[in-house]
PDB file of N, CA and C in Angstrom:
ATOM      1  N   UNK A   1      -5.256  17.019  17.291  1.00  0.00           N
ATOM      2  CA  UNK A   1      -4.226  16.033  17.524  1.00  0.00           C
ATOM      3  C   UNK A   1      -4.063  15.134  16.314  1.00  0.00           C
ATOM      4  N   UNK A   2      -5.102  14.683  15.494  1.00  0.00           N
ATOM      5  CA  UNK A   2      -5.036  13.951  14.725  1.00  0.00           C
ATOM      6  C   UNK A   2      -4.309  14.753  13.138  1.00  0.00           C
ATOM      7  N   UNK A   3      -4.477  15.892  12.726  1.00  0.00           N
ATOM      8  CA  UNK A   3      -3.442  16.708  12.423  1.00  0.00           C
ATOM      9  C   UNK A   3      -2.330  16.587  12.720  1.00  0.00           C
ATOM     10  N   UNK A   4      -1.730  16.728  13.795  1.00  0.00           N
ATOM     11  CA  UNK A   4      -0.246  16.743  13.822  1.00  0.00           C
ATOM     12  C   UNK A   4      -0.067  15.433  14.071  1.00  0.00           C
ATOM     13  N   UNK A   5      -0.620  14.700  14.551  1.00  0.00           N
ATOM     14  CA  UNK A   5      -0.016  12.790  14.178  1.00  0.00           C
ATOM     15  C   UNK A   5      -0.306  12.948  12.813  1.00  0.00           C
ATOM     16  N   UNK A   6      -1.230  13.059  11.957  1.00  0.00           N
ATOM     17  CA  UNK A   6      -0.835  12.658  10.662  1.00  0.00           C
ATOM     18  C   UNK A   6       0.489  13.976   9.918  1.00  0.00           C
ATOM     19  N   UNK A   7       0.485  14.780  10.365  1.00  0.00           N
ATOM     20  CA  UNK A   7       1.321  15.626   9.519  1.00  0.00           C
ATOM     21  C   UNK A   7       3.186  15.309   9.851  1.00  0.00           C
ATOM     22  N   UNK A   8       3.097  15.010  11.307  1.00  0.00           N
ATOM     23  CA  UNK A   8       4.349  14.055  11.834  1.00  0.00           C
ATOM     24  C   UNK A   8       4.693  12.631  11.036  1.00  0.00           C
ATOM     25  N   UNK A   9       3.588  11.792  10.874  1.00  0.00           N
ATOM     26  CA  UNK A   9       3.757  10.963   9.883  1.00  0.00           C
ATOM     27  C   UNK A   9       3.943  11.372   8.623  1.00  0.00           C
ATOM     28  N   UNK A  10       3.375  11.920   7.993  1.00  0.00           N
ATOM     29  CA  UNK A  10       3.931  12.610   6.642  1.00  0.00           C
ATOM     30  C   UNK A  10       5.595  12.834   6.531  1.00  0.00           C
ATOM     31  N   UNK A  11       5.774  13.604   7.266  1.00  0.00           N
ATOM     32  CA  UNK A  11       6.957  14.036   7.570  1.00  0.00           C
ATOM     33  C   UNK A  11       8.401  12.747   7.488  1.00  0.00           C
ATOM     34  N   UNK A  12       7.860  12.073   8.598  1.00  0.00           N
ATOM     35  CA  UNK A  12       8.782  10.752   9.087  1.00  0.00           C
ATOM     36  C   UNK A  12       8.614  10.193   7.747  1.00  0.00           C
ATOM     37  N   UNK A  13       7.869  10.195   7.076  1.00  0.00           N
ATOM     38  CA  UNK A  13       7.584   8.539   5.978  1.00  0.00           C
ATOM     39  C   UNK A  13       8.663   9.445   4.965  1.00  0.00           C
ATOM     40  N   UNK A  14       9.503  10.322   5.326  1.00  0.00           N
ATOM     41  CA  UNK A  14      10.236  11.027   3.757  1.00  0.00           C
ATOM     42  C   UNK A  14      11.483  10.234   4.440  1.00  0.00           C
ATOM     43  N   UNK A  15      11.909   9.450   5.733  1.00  0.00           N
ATOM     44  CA  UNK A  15      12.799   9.317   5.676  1.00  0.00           C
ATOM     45  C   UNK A  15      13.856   9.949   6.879  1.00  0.00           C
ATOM     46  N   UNK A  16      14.739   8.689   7.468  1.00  0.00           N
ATOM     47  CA  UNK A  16      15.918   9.207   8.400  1.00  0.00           C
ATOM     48  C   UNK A  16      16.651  10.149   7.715  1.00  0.00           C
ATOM     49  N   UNK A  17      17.062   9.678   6.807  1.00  0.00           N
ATOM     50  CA  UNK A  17      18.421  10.603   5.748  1.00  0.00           C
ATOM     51  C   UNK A  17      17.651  12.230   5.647  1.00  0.00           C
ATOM     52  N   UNK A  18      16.404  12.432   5.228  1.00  0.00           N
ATOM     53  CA  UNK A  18      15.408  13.453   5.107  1.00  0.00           C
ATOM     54  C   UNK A  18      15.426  14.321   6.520  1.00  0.00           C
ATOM     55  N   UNK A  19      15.317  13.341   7.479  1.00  0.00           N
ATOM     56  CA  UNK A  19      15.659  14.286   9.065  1.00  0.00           C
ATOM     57  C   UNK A  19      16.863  15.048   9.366  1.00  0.00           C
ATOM     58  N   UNK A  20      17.918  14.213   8.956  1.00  0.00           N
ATOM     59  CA  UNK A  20      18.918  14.467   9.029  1.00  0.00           C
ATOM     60  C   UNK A  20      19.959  15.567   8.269  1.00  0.00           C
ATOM     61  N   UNK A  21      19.112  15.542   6.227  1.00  0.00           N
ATOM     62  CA  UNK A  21      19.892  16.447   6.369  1.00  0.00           C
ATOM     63  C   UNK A  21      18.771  17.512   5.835  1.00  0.00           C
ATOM     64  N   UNK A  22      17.539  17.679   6.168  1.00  0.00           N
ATOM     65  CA  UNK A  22      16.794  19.193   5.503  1.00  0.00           C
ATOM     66  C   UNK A  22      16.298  19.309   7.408  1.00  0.00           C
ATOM     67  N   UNK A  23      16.454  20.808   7.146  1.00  0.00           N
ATOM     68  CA  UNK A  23      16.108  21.277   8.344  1.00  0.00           C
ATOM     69  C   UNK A  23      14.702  21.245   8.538  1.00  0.00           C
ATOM     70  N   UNK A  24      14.057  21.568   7.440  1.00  0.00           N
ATOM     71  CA  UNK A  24      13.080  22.276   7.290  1.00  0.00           C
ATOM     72  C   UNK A  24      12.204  21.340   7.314  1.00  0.00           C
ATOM     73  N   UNK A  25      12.884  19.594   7.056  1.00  0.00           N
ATOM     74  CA  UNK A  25      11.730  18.597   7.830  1.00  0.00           C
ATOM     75  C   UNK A  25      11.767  18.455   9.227  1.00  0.00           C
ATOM     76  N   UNK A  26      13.215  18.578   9.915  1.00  0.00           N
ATOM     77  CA  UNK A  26      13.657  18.852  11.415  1.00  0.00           C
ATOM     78  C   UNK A  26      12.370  19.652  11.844  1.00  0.00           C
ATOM     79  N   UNK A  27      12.379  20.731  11.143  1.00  0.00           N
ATOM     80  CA  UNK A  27      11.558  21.976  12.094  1.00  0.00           C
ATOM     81  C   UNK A  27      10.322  21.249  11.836  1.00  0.00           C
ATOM     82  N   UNK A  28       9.560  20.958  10.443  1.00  0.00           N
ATOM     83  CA  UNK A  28       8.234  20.931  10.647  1.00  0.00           C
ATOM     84  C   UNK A  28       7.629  19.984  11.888  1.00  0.00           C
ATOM     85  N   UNK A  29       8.648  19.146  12.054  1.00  0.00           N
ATOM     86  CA  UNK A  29       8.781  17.652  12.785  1.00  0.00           C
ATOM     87  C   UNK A  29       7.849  18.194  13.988  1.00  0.00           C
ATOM     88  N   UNK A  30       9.179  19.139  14.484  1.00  0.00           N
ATOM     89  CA  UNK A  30       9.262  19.743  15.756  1.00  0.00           C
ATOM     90  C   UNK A  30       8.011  20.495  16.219  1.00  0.00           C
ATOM     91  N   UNK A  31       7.816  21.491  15.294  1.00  0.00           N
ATOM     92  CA  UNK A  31       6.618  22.191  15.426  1.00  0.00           C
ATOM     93  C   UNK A  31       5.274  21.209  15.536  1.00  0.00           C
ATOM     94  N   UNK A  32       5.368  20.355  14.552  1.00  0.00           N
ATOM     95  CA  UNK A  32       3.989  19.567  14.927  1.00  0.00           C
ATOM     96  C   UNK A  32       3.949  18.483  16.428  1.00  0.00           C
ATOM     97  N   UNK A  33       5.177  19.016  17.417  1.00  0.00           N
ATOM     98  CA  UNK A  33       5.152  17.868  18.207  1.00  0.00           C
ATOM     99  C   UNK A  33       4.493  19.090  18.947  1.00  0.00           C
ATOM    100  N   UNK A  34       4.952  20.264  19.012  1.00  0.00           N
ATOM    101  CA  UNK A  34       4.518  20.723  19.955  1.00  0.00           C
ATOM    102  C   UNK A  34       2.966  21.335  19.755  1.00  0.00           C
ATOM    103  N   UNK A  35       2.614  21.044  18.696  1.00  0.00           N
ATOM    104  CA  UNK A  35       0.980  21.567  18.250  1.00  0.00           C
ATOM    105  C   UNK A  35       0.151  20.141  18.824  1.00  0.00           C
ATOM    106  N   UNK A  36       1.143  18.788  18.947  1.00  0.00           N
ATOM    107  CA  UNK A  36       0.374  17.713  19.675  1.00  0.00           C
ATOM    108  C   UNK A  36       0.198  17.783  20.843  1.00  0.00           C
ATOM    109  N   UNK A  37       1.222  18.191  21.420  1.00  0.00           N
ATOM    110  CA  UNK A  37       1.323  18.387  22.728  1.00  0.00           C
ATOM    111  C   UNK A  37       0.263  19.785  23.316  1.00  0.00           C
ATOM    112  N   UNK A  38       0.520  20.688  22.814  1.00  0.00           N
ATOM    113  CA  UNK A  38      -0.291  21.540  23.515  1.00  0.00           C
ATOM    114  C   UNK A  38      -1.742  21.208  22.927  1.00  0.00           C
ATOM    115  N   UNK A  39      -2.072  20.461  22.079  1.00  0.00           N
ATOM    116  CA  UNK A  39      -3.403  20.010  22.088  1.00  0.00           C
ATOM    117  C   UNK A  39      -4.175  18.931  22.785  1.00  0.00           C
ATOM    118  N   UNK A  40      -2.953  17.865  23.193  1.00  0.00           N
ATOM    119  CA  UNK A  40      -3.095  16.903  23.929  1.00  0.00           C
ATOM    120  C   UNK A  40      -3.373  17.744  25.694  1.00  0.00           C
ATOM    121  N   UNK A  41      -2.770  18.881  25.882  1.00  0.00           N
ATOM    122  CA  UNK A  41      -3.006  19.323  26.939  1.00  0.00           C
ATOM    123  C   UNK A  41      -4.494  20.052  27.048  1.00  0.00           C
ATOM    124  N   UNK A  42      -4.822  20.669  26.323  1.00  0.00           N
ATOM    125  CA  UNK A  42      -6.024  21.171  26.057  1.00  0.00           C
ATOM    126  C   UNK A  42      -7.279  20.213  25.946  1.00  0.00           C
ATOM    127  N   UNK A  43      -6.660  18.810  25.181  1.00  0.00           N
ATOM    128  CA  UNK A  43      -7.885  17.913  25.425  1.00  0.00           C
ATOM    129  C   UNK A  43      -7.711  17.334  27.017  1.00  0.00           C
ATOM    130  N   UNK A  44      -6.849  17.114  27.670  1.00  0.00           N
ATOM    131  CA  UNK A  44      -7.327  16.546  29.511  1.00  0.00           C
ATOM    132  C   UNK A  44      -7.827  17.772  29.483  1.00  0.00           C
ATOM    133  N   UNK A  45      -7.507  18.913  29.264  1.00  0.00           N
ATOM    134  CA  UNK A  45      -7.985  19.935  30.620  1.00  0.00           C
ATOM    135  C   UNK A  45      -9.725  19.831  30.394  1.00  0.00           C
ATOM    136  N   UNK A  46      -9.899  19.890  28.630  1.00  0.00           N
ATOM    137  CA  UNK A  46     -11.448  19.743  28.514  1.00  0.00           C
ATOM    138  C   UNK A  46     -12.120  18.613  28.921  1.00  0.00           C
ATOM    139  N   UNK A  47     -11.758  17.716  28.809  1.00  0.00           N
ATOM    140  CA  UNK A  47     -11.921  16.427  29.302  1.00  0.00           C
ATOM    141  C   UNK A  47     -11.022  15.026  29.902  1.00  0.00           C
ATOM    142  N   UNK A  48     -10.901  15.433  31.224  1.00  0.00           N
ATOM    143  CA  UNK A  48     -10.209  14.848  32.580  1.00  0.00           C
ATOM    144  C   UNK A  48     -10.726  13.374  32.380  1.00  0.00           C
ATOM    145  N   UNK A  49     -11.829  12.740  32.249  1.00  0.00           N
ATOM    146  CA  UNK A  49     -11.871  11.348  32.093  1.00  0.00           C
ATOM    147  C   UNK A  49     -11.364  10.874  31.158  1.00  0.00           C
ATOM    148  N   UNK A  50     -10.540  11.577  29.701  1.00  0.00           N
ATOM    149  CA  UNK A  50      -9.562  10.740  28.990  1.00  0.00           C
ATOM    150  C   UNK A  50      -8.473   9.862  29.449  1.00  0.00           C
ATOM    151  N   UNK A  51      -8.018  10.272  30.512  1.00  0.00           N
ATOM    152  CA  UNK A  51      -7.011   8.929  31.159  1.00  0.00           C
ATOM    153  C   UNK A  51      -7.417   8.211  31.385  1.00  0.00           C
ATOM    154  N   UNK A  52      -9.070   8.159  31.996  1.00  0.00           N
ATOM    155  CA  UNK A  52      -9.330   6.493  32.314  1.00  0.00           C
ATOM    156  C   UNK A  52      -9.849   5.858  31.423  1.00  0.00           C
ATOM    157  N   UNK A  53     -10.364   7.099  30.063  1.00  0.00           N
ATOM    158  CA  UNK A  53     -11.160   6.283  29.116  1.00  0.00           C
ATOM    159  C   UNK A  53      -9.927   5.736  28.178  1.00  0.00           C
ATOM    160  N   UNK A  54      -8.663   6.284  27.851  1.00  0.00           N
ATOM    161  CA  UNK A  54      -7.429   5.476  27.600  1.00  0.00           C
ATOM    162  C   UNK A  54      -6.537   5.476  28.132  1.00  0.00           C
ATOM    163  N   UNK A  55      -6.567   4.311  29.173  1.00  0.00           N
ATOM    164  CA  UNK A  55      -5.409   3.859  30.042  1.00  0.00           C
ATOM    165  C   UNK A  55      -3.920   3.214  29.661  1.00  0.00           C
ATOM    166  N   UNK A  56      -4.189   3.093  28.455  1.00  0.00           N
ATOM    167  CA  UNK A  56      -2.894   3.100  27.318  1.00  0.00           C
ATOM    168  C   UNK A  56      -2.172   3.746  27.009  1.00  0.00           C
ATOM    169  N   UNK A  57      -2.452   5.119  27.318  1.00  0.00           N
ATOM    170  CA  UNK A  57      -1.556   6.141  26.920  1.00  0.00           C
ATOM    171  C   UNK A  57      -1.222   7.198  28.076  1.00  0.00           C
ATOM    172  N   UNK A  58       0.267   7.255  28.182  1.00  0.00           N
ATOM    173  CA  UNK A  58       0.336   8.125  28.891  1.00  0.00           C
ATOM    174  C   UNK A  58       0.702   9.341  28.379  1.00  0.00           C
ATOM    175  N   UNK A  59      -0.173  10.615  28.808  1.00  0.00           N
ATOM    176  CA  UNK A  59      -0.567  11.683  28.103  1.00  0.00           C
ATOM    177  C   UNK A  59       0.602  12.610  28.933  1.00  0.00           C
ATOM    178  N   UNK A  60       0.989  12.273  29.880  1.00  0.00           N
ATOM    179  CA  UNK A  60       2.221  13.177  30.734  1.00  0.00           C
ATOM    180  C   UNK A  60       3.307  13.197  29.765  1.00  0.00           C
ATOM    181  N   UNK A  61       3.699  12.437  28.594  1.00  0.00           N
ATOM    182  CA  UNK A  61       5.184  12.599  27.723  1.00  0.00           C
ATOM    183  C   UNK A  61       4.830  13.124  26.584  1.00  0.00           C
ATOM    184  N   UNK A  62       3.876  13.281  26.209  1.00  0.00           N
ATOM    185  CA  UNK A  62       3.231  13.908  24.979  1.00  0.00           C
ATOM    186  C   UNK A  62       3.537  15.772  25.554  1.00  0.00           C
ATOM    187  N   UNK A  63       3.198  15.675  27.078  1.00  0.00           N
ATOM    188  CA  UNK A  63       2.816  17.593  27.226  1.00  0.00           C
ATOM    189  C   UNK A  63       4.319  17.857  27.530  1.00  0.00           C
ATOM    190  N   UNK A  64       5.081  16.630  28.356  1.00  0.00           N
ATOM    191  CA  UNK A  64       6.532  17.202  28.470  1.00  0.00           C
ATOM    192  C   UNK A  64       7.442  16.857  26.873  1.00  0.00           C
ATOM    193  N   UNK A  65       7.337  16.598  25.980  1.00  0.00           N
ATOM    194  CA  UNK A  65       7.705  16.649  24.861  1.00  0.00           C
ATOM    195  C   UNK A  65       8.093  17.776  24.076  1.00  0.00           C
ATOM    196  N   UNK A  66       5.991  18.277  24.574  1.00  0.00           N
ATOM    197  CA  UNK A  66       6.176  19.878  23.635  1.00  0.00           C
ATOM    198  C   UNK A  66       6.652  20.779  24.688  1.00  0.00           C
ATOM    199  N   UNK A  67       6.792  21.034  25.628  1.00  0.00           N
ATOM    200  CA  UNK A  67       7.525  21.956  26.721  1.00  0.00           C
ATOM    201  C   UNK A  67       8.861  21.590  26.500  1.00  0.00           C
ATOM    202  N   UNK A  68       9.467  20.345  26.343  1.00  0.00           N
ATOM    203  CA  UNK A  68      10.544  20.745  26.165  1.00  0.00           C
ATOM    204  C   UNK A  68      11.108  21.158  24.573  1.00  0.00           C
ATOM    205  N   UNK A  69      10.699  20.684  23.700  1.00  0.00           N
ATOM    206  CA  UNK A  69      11.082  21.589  22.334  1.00  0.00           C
ATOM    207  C   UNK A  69      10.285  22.977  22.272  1.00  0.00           C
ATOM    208  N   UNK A  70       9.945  23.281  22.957  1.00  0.00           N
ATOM    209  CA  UNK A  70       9.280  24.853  22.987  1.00  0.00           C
ATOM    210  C   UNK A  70      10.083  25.208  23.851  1.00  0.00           C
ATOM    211  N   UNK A  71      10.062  25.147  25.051  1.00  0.00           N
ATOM    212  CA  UNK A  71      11.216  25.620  25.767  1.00  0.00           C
ATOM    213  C   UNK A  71      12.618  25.547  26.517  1.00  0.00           C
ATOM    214  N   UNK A  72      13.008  24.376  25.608  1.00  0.00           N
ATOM    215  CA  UNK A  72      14.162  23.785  26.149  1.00  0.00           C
ATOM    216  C   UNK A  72      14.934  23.377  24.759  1.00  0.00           C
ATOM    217  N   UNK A  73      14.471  24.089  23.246  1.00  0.00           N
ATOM    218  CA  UNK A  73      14.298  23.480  22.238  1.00  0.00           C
ATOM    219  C   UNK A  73      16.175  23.423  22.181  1.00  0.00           C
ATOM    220  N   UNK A  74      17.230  23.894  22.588  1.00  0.00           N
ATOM    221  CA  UNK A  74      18.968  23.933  22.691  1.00  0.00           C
ATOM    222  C   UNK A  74      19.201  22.360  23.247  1.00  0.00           C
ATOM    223  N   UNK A  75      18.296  21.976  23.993  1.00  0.00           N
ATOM    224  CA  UNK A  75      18.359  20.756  24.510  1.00  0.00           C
ATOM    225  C   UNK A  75      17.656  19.708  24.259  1.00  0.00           C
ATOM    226  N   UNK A  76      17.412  19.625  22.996  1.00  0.00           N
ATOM    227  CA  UNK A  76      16.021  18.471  22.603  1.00  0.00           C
ATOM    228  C   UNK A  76      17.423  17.705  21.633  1.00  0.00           C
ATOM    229  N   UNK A  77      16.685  16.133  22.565  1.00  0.00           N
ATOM    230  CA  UNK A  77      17.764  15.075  21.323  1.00  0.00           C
ATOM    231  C   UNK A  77      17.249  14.854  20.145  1.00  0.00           C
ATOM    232  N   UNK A  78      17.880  15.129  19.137  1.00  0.00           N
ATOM    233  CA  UNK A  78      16.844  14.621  17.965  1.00  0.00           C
ATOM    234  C   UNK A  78      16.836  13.269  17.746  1.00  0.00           C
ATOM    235  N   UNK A  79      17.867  12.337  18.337  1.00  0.00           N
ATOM    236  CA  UNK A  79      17.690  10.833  18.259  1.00  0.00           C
ATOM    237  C   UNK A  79      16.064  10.713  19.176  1.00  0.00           C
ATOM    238  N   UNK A  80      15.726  11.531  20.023  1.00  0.00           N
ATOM    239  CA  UNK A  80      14.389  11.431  20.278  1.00  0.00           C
ATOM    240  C   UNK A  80      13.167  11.886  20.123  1.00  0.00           C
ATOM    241  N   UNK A  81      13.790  12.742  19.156  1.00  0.00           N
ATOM    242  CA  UNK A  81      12.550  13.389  17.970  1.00  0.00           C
ATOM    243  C   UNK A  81      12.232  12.369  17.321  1.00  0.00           C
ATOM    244  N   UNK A  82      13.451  11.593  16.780  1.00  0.00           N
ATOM    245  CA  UNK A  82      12.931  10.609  15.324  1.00  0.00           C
ATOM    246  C   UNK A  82      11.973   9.567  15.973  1.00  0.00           C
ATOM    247  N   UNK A  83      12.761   9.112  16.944  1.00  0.00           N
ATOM    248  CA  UNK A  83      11.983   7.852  18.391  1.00  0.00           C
ATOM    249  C   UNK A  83      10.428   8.194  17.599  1.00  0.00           C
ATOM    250  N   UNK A  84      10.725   9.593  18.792  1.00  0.00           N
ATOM    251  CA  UNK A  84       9.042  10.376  18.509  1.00  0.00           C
ATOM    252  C   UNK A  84       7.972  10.090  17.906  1.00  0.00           C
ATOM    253  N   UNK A  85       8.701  10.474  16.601  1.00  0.00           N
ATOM    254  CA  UNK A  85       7.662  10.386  15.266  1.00  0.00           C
ATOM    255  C   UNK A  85       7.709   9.291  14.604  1.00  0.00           C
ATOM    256  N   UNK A  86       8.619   8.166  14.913  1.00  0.00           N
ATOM    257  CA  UNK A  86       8.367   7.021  13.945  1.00  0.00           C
ATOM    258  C   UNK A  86       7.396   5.730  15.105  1.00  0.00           C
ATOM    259  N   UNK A  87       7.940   6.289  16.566  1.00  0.00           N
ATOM    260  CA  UNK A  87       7.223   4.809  16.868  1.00  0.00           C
ATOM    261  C   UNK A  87       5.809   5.009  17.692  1.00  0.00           C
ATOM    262  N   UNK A  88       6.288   6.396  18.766  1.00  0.00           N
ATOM    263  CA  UNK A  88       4.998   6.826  19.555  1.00  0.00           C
ATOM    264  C   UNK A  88       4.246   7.605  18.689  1.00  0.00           C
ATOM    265  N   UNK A  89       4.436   8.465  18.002  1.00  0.00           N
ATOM    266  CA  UNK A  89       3.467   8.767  16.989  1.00  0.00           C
ATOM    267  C   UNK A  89       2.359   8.156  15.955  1.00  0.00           C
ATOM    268  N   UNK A  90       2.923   7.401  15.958  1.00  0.00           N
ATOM    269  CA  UNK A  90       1.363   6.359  15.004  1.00  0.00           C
ATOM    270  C   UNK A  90       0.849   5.392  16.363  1.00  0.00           C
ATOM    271  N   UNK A  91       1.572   5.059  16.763  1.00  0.00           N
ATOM    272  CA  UNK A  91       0.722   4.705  18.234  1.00  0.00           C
ATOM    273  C   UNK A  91      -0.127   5.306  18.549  1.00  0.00           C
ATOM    274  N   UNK A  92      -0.031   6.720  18.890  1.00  0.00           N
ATOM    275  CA  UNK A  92      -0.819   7.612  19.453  1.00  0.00           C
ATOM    276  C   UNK A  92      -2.078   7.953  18.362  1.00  0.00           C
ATOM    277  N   UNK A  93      -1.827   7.690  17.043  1.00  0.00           N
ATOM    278  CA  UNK A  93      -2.829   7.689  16.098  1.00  0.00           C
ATOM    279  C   UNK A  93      -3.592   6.401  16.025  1.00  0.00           C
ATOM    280  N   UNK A  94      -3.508   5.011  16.363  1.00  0.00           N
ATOM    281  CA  UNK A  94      -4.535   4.408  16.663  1.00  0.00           C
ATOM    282  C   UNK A  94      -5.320   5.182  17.495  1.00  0.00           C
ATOM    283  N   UNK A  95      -4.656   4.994  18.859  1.00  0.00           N
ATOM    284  CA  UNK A  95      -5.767   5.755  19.424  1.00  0.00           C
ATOM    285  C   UNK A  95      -6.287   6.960  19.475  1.00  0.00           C
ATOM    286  N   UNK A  96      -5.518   7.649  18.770  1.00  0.00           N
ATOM    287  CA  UNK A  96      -6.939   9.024  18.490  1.00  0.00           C
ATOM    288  C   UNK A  96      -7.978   8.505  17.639  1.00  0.00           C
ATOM    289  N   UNK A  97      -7.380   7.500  15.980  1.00  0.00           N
ATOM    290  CA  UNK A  97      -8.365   7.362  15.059  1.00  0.00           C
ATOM    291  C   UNK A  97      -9.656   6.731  16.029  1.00  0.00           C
ATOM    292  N   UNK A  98      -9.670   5.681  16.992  1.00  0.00           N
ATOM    293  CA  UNK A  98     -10.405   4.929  17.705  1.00  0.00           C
ATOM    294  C   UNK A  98     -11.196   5.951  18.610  1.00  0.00           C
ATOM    295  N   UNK A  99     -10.877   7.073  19.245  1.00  0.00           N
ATOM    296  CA  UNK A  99     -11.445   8.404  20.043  1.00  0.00           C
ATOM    297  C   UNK A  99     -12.303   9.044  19.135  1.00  0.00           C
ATOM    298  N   UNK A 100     -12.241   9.298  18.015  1.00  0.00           N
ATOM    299  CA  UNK A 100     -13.054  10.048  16.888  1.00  0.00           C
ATOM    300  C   UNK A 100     -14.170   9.121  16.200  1.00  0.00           C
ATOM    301  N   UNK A 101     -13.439   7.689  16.052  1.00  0.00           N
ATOM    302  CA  UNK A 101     -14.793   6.791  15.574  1.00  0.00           C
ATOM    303  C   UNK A 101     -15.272   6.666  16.512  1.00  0.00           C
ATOM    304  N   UNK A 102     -15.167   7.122  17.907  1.00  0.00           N
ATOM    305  CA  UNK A 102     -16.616   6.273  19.309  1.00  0.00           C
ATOM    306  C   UNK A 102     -17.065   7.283  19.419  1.00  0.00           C
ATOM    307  N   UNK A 103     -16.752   8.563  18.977  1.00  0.00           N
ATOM    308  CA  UNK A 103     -17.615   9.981  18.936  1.00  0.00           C
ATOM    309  C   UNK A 103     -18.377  10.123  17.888  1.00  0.00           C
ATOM    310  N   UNK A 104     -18.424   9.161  16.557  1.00  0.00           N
ATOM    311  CA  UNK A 104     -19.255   9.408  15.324  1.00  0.00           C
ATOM    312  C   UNK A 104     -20.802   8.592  15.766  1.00  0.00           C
TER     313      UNK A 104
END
């Protein structure tokens, strides 16, 4: 997860105009939402007490995110891709960085 929040940030920090007109930041965007998402799903399933151990985050829009640009990708807004990656995305990287330092 902490991969694709930082590689989503990478991405975003080139820029709205950059989203807008290279695809090929569009796609990477995209692809790393859904490498968050299906990893974010893989971490509840391995470990179910992450919701209560962060009650800050709700992990249900992260898995419907990547389901829907994986499979609904004709219907994904990109005004809520950018949302995505500029505001819930580093959000979501405090708290992973904070999940990895209480595991060191």
């Amino acid at each position: 997860m902490a991969e694709a929040a930082a590689a989503i940030a990478d991405y975003a920090a080139r820029g709205r105009a950059a989203f807008d007109a290279d695809p090929a930041v569009r796609d990477a965007i995209l692809y790393r939402i859904v490498v968050l998402g299906e990893a974010a799903k893989a971490a509840l399933a391995a470990a179910p007490e992450l919701t209560a151990t962060y009650p800050g985050v709700d992990w249900r829009p992260i898995a419907r995110m990547r389901d829907r640009v994986a499979h609904h990708y004709w219907a994904t807004d990109l005004e809520v891709v950018w949302a995505t990656a500029i505001e819930a995305v580093p959000e979501l990287q405090a708290v992973i960085a904070a999940a990895l330092d209480a595991t060191r």
